[in-house]
PDB file of N, CA and C in Angstrom:
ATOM      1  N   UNK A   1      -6.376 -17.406  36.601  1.00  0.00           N
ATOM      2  CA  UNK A   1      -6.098 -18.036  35.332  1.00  0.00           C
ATOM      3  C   UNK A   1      -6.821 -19.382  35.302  1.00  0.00           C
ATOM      4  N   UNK A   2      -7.251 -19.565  34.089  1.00  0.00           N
ATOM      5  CA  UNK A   2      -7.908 -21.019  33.816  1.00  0.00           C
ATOM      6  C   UNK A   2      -7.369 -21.955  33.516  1.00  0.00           C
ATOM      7  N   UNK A   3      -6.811 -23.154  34.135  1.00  0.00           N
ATOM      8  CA  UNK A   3      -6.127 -24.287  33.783  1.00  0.00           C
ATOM      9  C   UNK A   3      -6.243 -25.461  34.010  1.00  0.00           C
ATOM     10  N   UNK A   4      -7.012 -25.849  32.736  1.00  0.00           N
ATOM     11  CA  UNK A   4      -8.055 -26.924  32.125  1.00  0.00           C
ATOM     12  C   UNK A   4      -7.282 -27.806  32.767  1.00  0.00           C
ATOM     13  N   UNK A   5      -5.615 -28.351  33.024  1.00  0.00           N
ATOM     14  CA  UNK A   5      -4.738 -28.826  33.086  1.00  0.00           C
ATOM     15  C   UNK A   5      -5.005 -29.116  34.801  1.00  0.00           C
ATOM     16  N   UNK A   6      -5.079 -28.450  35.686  1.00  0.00           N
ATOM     17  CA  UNK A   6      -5.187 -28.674  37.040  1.00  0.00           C
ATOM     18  C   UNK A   6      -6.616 -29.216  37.788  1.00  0.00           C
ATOM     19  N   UNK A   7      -6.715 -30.450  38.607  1.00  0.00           N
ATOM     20  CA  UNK A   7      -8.423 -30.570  38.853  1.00  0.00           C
ATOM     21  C   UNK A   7      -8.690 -29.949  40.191  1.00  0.00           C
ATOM     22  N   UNK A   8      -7.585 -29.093  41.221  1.00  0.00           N
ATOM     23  CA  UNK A   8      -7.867 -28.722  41.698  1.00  0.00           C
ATOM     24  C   UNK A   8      -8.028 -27.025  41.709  1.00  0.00           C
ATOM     25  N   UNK A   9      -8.633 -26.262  42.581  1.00  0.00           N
ATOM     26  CA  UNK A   9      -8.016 -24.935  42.112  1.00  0.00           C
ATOM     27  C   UNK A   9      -6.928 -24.048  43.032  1.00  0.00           C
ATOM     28  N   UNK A  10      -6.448 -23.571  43.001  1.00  0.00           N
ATOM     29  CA  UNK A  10      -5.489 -23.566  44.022  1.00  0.00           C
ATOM     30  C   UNK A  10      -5.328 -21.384  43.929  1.00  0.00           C
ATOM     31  N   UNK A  11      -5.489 -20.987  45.210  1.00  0.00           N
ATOM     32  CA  UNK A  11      -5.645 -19.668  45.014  1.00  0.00           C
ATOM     33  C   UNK A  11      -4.344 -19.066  45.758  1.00  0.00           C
ATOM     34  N   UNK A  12      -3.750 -18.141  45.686  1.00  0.00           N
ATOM     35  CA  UNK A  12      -2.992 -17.065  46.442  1.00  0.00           C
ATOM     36  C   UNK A  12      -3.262 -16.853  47.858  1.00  0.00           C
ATOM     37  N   UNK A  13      -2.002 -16.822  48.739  1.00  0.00           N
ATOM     38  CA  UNK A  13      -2.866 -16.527  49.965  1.00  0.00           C
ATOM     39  C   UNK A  13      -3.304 -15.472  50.054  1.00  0.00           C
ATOM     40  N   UNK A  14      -2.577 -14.527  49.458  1.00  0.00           N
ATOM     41  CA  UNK A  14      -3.314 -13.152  49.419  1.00  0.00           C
ATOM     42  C   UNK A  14      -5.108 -12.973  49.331  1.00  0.00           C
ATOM     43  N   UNK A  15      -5.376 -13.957  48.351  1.00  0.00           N
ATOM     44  CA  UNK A  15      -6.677 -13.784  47.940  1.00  0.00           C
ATOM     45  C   UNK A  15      -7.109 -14.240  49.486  1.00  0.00           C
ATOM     46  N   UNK A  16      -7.154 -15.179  50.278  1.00  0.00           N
ATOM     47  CA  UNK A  16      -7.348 -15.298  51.556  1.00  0.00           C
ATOM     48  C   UNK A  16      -7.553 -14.384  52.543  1.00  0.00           C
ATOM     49  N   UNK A  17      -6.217 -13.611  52.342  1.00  0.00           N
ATOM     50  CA  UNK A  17      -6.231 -12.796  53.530  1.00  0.00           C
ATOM     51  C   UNK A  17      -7.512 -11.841  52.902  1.00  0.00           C
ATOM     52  N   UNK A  18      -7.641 -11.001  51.727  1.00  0.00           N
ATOM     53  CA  UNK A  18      -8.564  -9.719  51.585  1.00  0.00           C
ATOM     54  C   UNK A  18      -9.456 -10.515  51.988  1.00  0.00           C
ATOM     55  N   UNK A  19      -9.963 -11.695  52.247  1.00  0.00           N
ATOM     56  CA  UNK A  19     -11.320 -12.168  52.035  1.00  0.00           C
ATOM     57  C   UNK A  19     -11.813 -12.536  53.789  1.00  0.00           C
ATOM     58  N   UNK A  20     -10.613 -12.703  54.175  1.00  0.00           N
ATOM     59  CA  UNK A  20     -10.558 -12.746  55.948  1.00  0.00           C
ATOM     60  C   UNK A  20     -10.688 -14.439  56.656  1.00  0.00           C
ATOM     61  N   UNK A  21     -10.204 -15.230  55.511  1.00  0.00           N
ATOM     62  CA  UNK A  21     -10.052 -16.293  55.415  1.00  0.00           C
ATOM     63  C   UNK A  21      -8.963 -17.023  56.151  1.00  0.00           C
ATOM     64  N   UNK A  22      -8.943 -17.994  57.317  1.00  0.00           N
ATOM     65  CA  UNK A  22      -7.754 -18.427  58.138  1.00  0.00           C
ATOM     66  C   UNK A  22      -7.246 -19.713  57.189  1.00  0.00           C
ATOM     67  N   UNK A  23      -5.666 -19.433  56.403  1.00  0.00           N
ATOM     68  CA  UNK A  23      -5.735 -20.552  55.433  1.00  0.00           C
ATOM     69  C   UNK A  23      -5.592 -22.156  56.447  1.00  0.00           C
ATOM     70  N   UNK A  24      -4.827 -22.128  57.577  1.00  0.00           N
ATOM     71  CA  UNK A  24      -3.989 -23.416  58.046  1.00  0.00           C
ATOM     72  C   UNK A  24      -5.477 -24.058  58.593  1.00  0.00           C
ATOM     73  N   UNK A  25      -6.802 -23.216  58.990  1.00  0.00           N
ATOM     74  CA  UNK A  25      -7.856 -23.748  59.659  1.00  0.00           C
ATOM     75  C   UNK A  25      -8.482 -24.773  57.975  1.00  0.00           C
ATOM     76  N   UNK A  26      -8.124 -24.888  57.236  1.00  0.00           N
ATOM     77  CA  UNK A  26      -8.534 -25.920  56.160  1.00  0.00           C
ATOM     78  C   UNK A  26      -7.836 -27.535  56.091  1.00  0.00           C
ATOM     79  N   UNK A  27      -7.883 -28.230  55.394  1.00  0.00           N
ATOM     80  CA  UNK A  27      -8.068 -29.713  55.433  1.00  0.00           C
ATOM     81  C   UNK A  27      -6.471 -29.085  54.423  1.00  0.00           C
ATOM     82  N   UNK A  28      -5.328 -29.743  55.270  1.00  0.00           N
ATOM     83  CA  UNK A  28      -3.796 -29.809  54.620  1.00  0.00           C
ATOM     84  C   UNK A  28      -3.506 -30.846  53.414  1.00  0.00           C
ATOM     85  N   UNK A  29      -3.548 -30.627  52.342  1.00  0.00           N
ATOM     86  CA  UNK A  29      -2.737 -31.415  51.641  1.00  0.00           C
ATOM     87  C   UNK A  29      -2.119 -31.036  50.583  1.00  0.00           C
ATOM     88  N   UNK A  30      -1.061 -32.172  49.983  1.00  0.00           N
ATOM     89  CA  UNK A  30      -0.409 -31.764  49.126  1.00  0.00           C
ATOM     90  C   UNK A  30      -0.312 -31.512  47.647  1.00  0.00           C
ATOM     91  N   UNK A  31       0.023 -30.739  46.990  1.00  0.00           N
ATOM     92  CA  UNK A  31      -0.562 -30.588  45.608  1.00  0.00           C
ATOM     93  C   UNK A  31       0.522 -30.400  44.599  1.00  0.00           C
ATOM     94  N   UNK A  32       0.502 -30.791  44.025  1.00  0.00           N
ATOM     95  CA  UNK A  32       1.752 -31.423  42.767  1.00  0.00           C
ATOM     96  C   UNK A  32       1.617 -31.153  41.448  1.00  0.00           C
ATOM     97  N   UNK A  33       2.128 -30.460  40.581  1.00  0.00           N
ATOM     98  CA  UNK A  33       2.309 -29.815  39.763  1.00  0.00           C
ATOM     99  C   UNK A  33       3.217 -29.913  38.821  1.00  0.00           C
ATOM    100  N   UNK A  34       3.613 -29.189  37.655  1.00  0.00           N
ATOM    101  CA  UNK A  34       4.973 -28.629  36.993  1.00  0.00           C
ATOM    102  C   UNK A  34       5.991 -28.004  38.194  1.00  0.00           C
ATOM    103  N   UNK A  35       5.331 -27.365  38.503  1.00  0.00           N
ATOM    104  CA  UNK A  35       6.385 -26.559  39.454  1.00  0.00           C
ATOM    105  C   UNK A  35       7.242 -27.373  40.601  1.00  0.00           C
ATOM    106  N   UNK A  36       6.617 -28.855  40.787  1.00  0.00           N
ATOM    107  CA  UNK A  36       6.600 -29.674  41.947  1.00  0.00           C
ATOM    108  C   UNK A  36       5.902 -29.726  42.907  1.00  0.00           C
ATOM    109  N   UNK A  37       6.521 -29.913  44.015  1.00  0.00           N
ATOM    110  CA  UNK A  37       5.067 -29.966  45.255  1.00  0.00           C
ATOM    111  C   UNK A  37       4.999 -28.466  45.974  1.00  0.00           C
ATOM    112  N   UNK A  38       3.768 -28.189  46.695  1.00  0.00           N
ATOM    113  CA  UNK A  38       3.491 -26.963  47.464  1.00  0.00           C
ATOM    114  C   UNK A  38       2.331 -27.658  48.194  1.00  0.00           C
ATOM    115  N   UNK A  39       2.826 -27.478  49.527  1.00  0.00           N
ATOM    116  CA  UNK A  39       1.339 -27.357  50.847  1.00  0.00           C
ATOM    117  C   UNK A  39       0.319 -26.217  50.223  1.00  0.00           C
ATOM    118  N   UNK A  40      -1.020 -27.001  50.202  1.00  0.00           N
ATOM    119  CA  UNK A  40      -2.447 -26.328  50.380  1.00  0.00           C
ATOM    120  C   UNK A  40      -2.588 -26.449  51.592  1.00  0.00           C
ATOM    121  N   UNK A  41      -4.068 -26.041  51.670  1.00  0.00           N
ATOM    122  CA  UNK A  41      -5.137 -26.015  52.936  1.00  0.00           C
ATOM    123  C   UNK A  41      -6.614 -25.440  52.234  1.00  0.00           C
ATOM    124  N   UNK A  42      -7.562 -26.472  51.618  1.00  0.00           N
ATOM    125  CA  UNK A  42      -8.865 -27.250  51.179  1.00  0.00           C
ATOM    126  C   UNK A  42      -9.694 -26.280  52.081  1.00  0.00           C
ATOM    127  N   UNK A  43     -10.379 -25.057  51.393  1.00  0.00           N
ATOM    128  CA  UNK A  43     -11.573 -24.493  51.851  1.00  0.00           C
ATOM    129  C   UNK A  43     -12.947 -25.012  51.143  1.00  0.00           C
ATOM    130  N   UNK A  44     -14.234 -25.403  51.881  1.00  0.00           N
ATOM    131  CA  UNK A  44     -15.037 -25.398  51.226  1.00  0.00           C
ATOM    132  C   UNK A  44     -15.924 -24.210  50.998  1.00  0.00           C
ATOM    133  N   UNK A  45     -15.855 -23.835  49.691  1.00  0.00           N
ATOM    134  CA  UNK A  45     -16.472 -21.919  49.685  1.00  0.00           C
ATOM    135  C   UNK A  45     -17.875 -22.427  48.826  1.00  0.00           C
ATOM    136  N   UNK A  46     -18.525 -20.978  48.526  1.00  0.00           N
ATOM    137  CA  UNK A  46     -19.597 -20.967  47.590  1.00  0.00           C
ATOM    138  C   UNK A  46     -18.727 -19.808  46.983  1.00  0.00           C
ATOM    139  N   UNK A  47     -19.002 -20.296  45.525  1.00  0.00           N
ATOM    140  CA  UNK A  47     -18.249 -19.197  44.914  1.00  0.00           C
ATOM    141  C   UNK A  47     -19.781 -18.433  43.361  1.00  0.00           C
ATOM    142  N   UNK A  48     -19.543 -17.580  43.447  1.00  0.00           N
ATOM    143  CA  UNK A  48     -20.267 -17.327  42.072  1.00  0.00           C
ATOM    144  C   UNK A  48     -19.425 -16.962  40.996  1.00  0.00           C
ATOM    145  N   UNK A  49     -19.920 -17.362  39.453  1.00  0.00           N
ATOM    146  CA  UNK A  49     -19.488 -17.452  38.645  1.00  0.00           C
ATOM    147  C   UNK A  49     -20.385 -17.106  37.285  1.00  0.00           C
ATOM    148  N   UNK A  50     -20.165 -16.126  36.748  1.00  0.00           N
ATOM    149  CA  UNK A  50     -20.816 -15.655  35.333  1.00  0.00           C
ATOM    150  C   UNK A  50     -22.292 -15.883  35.848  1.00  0.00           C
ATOM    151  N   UNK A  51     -22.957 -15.198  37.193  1.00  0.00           N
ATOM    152  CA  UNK A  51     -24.003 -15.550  37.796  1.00  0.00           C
ATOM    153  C   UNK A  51     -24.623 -16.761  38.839  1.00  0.00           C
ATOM    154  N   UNK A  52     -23.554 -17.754  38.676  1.00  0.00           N
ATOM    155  CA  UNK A  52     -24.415 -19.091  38.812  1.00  0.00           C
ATOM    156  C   UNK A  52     -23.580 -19.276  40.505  1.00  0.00           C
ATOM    157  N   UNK A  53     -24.114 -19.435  41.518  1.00  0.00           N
ATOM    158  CA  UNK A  53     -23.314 -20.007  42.467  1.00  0.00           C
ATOM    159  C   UNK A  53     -23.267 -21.216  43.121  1.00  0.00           C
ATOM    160  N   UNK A  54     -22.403 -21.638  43.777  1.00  0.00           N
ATOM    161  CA  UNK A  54     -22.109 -23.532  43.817  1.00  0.00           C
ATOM    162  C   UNK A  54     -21.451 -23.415  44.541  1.00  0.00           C
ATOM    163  N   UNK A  55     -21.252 -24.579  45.781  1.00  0.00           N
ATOM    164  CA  UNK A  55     -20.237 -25.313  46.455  1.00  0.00           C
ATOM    165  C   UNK A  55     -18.604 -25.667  45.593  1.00  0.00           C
ATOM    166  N   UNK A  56     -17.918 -25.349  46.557  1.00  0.00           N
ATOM    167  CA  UNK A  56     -16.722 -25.188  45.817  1.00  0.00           C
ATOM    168  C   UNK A  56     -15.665 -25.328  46.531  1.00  0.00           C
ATOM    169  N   UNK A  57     -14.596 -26.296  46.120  1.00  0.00           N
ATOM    170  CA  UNK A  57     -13.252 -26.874  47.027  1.00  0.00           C
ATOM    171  C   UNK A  57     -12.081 -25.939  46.607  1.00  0.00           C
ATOM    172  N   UNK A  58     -11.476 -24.623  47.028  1.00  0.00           N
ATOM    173  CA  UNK A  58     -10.190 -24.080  46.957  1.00  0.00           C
ATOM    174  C   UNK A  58      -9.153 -24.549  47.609  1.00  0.00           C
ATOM    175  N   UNK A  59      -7.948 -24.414  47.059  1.00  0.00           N
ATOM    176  CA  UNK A  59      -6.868 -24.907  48.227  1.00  0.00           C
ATOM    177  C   UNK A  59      -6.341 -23.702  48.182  1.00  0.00           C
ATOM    178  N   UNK A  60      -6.111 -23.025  49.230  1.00  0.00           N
ATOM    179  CA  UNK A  60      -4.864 -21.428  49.244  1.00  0.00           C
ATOM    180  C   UNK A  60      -3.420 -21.907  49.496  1.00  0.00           C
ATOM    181  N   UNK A  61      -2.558 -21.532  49.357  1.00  0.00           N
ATOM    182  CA  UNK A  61      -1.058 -21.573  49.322  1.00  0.00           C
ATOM    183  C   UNK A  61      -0.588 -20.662  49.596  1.00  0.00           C
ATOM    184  N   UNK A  62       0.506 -20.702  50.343  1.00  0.00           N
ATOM    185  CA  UNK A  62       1.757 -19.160  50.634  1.00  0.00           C
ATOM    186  C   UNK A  62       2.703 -19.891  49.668  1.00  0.00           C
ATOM    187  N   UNK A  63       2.825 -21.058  49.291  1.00  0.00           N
ATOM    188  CA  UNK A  63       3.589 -21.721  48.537  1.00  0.00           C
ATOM    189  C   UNK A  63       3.718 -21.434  46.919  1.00  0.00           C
ATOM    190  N   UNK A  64       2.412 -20.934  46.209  1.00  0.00           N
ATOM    191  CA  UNK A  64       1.862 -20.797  45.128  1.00  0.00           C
ATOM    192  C   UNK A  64       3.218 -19.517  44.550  1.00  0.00           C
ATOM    193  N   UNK A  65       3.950 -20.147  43.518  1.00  0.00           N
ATOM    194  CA  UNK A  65       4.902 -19.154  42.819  1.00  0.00           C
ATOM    195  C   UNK A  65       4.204 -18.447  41.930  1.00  0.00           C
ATOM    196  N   UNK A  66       3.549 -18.525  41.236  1.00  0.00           N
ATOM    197  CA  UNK A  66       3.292 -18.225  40.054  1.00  0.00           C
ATOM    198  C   UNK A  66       1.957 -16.821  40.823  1.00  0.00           C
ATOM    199  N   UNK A  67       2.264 -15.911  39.591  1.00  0.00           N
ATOM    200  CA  UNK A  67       1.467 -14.695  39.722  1.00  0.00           C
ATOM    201  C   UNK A  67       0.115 -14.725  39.800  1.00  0.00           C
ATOM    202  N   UNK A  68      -0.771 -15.669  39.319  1.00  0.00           N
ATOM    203  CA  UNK A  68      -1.666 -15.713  39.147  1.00  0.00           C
ATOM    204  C   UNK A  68      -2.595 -16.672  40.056  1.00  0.00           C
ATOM    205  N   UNK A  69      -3.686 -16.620  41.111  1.00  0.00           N
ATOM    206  CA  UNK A  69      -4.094 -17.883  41.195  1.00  0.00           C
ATOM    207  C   UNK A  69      -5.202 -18.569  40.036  1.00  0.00           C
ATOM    208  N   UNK A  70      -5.239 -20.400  39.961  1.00  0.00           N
ATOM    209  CA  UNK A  70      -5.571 -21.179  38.983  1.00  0.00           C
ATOM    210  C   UNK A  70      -6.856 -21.343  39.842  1.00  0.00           C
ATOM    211  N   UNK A  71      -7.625 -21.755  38.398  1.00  0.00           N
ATOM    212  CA  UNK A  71      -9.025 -21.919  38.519  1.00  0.00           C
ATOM    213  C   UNK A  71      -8.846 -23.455  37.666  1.00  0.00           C
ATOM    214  N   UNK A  72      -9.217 -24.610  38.674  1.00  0.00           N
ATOM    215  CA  UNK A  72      -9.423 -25.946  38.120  1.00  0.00           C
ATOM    216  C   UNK A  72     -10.244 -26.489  37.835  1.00  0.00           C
ATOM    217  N   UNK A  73     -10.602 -28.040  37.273  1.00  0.00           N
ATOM    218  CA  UNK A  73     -11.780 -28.296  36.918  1.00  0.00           C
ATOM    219  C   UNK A  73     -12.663 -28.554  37.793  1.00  0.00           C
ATOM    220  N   UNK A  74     -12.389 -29.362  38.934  1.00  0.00           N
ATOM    221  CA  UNK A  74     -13.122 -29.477  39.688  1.00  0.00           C
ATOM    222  C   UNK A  74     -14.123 -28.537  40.322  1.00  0.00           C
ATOM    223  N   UNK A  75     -15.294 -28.691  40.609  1.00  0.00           N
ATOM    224  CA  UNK A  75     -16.280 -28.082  40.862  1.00  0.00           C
ATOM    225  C   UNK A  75     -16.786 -26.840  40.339  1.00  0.00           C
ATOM    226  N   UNK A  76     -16.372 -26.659  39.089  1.00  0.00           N
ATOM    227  CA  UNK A  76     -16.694 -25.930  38.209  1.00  0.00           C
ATOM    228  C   UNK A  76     -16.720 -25.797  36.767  1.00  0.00           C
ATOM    229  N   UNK A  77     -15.924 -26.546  36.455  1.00  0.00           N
ATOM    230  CA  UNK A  77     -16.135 -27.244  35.080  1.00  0.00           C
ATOM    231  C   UNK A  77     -17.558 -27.543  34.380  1.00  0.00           C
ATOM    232  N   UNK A  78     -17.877 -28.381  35.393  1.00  0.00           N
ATOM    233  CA  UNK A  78     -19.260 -29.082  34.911  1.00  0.00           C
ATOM    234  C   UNK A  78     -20.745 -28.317  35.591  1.00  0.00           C
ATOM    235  N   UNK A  79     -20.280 -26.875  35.870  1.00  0.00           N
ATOM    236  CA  UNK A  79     -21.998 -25.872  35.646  1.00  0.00           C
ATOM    237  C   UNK A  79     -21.699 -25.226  34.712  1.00  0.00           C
ATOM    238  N   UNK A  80     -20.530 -25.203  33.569  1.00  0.00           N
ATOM    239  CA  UNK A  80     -20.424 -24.899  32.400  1.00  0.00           C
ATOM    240  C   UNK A  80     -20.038 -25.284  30.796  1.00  0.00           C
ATOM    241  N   UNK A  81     -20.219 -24.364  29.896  1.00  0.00           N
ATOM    242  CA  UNK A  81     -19.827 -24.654  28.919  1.00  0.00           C
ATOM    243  C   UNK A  81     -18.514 -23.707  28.444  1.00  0.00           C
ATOM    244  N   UNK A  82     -17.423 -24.323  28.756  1.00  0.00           N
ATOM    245  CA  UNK A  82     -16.068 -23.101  28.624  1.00  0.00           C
ATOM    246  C   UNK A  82     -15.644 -22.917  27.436  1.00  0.00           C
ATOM    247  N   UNK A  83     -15.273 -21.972  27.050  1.00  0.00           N
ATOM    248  CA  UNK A  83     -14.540 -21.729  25.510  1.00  0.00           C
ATOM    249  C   UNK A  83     -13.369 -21.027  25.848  1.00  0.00           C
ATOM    250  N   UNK A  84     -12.311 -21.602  25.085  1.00  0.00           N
ATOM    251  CA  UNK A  84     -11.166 -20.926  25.243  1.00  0.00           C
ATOM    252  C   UNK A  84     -11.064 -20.260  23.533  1.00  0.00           C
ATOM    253  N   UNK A  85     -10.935 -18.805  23.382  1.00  0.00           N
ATOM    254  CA  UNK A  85     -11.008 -17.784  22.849  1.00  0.00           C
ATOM    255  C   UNK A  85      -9.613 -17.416  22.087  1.00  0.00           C
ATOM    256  N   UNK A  86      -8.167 -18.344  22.108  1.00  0.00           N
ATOM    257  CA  UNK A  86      -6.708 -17.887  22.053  1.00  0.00           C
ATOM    258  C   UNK A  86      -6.820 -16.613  21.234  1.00  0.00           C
ATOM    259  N   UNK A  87      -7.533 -16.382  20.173  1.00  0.00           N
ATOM    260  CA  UNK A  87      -7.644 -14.837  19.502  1.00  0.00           C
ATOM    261  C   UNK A  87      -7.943 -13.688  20.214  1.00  0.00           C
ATOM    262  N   UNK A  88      -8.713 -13.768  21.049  1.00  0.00           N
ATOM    263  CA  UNK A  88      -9.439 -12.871  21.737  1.00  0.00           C
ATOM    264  C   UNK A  88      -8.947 -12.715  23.462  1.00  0.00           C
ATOM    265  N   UNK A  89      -7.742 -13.421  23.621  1.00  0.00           N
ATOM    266  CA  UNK A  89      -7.677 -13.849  24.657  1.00  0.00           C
ATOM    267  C   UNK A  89      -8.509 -13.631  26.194  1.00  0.00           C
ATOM    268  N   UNK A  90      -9.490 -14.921  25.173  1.00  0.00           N
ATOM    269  CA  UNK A  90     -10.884 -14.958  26.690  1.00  0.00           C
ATOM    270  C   UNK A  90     -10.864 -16.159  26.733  1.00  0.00           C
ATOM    271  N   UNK A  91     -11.226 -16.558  28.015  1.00  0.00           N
ATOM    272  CA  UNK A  91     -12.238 -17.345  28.479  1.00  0.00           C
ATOM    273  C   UNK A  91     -14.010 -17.421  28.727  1.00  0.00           C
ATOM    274  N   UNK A  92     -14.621 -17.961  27.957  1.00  0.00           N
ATOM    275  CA  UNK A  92     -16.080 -17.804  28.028  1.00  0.00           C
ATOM    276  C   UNK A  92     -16.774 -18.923  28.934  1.00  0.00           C
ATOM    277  N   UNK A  93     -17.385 -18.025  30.042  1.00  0.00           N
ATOM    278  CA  UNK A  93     -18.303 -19.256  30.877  1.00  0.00           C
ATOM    279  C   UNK A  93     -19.828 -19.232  30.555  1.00  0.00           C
ATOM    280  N   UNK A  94     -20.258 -20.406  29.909  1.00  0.00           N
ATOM    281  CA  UNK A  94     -22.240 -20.135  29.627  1.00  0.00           C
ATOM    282  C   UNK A  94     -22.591 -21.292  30.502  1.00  0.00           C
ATOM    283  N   UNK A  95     -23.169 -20.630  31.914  1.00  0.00           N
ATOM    284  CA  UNK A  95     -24.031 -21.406  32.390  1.00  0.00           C
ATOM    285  C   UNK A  95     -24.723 -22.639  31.865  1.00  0.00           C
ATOM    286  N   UNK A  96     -24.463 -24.171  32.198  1.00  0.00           N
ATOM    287  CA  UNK A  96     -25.637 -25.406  32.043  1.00  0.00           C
ATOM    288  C   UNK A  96     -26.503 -24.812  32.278  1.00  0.00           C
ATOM    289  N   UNK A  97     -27.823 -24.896  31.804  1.00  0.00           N
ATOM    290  CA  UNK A  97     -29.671 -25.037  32.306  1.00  0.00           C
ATOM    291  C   UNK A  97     -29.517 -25.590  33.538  1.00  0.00           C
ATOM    292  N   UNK A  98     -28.774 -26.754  34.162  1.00  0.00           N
ATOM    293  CA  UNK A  98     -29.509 -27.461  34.786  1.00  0.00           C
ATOM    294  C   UNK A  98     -28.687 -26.609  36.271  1.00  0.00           C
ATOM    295  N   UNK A  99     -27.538 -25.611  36.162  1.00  0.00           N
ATOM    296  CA  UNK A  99     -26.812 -25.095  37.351  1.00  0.00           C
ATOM    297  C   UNK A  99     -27.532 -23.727  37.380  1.00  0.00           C
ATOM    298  N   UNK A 100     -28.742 -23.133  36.495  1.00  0.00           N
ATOM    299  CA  UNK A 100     -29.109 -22.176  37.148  1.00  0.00           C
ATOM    300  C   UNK A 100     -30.111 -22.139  37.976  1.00  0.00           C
TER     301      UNK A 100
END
Protein backbone atom coordinates (compact mmCIF):
# COMPACT_ATOMS: atom_id res chain seq x y z
CA UNK A 1 0.00 0.00 0.00
CA UNK A 2 1.04 3.58 -0.74
CA UNK A 3 1.25 5.95 2.12
CA UNK A 4 2.12 9.35 1.08
CA UNK A 5 1.67 9.79 4.97
CA UNK A 6 4.76 7.55 6.10
CA UNK A 7 8.64 8.65 5.05
CA UNK A 8 9.70 5.47 5.81
CA UNK A 9 8.66 2.19 4.18
CA UNK A 10 8.11 -0.43 6.37
CA UNK A 11 7.45 -4.12 4.91
CA UNK A 12 6.00 -7.49 6.47
CA UNK A 13 8.31 -9.91 7.73
CA UNK A 14 6.89 -12.27 5.66
CA UNK A 15 7.95 -10.35 2.64
CA UNK A 16 11.55 -11.01 4.20
CA UNK A 17 11.41 -14.34 4.78
CA UNK A 18 10.15 -15.36 0.77
CA UNK A 19 12.97 -13.14 -0.19
CA UNK A 20 15.62 -14.97 2.23
CA UNK A 21 16.28 -11.87 3.99
CA UNK A 22 17.78 -12.05 7.86
CA UNK A 23 15.46 -9.17 9.35
CA UNK A 24 17.47 -8.59 13.06
CA UNK A 25 20.96 -8.54 10.73
CA UNK A 26 19.61 -4.72 9.76
CA UNK A 27 20.25 -1.31 11.52
CA UNK A 28 17.27 -1.52 14.68
CA UNK A 29 15.09 1.26 15.06
CA UNK A 30 12.07 2.53 16.10
CA UNK A 31 9.13 3.55 14.06
CA UNK A 32 6.06 5.41 15.17
CA UNK A 33 2.94 5.67 13.72
CA UNK A 34 -1.05 5.78 14.25
CA UNK A 35 -0.83 2.48 15.45
CA UNK A 36 2.05 3.60 17.98
CA UNK A 37 5.45 2.27 18.18
CA UNK A 38 6.82 -1.13 16.46
CA UNK A 39 10.67 -2.31 16.24
CA UNK A 40 12.08 -2.23 12.55
CA UNK A 41 15.36 -3.44 11.26
CA UNK A 42 16.65 -0.81 8.11
CA UNK A 43 17.64 -2.96 4.97
CA UNK A 44 19.49 -1.28 2.34
CA UNK A 45 17.85 -3.00 -0.96
CA UNK A 46 17.73 -2.08 -4.73
CA UNK A 47 14.34 -2.26 -5.48
CA UNK A 48 12.70 -1.86 -9.06
CA UNK A 49 9.79 0.01 -9.73
CA UNK A 50 7.44 0.61 -12.91
CA UNK A 51 11.01 -0.29 -14.54
CA UNK A 52 13.33 2.10 -12.91
CA UNK A 53 15.72 0.63 -10.17
CA UNK A 54 17.36 2.54 -7.12
CA UNK A 55 18.91 2.20 -3.78
CA UNK A 56 16.40 1.84 -1.25
CA UNK A 57 15.96 1.94 2.76
CA UNK A 58 13.11 -0.82 3.97
CA UNK A 59 12.47 -1.43 7.51
CA UNK A 60 10.77 -5.17 7.99
CA UNK A 61 8.72 -5.76 11.15
CA UNK A 62 7.17 -8.94 12.88
CA UNK A 63 5.57 -6.01 14.65
CA UNK A 64 3.70 -4.57 11.50
CA UNK A 65 -0.33 -5.15 12.31
CA UNK A 66 -1.79 -4.09 9.51
CA UNK A 67 -2.34 -6.47 6.36
CA UNK A 68 -0.60 -4.78 4.05
CA UNK A 69 3.10 -3.72 3.87
CA UNK A 70 3.56 0.44 3.26
CA UNK A 71 5.46 1.90 0.62
CA UNK A 72 6.92 5.47 1.92
CA UNK A 73 8.26 8.45 0.58
CA UNK A 74 11.50 8.11 1.11
CA UNK A 75 13.62 6.87 -1.58
CA UNK A 76 11.10 6.66 -3.91
CA UNK A 77 8.99 9.37 -4.12
CA UNK A 78 11.33 11.50 -5.89
CA UNK A 79 12.20 8.96 -9.22
CA UNK A 80 8.57 9.69 -9.67
CA UNK A 81 5.59 11.32 -10.67
CA UNK A 82 2.66 9.57 -8.45
CA UNK A 83 -1.01 9.92 -9.06
CA UNK A 84 -3.42 8.83 -6.80
CA UNK A 85 -6.45 7.57 -9.00
CA UNK A 86 -9.43 7.35 -5.81
CA UNK A 87 -11.92 6.45 -8.92
CA UNK A 88 -10.01 3.92 -10.35
CA UNK A 89 -8.50 2.79 -7.34
CA UNK A 90 -4.78 3.12 -8.63
CA UNK A 91 -1.80 4.30 -7.96
CA UNK A 92 0.22 5.59 -11.03
CA UNK A 93 4.12 5.58 -11.05
CA UNK A 94 5.77 7.67 -14.33
CA UNK A 95 9.28 7.48 -14.12
CA UNK A 96 11.45 11.21 -13.79
CA UNK A 97 13.79 11.46 -17.09
CA UNK A 98 16.43 12.03 -14.91
CA UNK A 99 15.89 8.22 -12.77
CA UNK A 100 15.94 6.35 -15.99
Amino acid sequence: MVDSGASLSIFRAEVADLVGIDIESGRRTLLTGVGGRIVGYVHELELIVAGVAFPWQVAFSRELQVSLSLLGRQDCFQHFFITFDEMAREVIFIPREESR
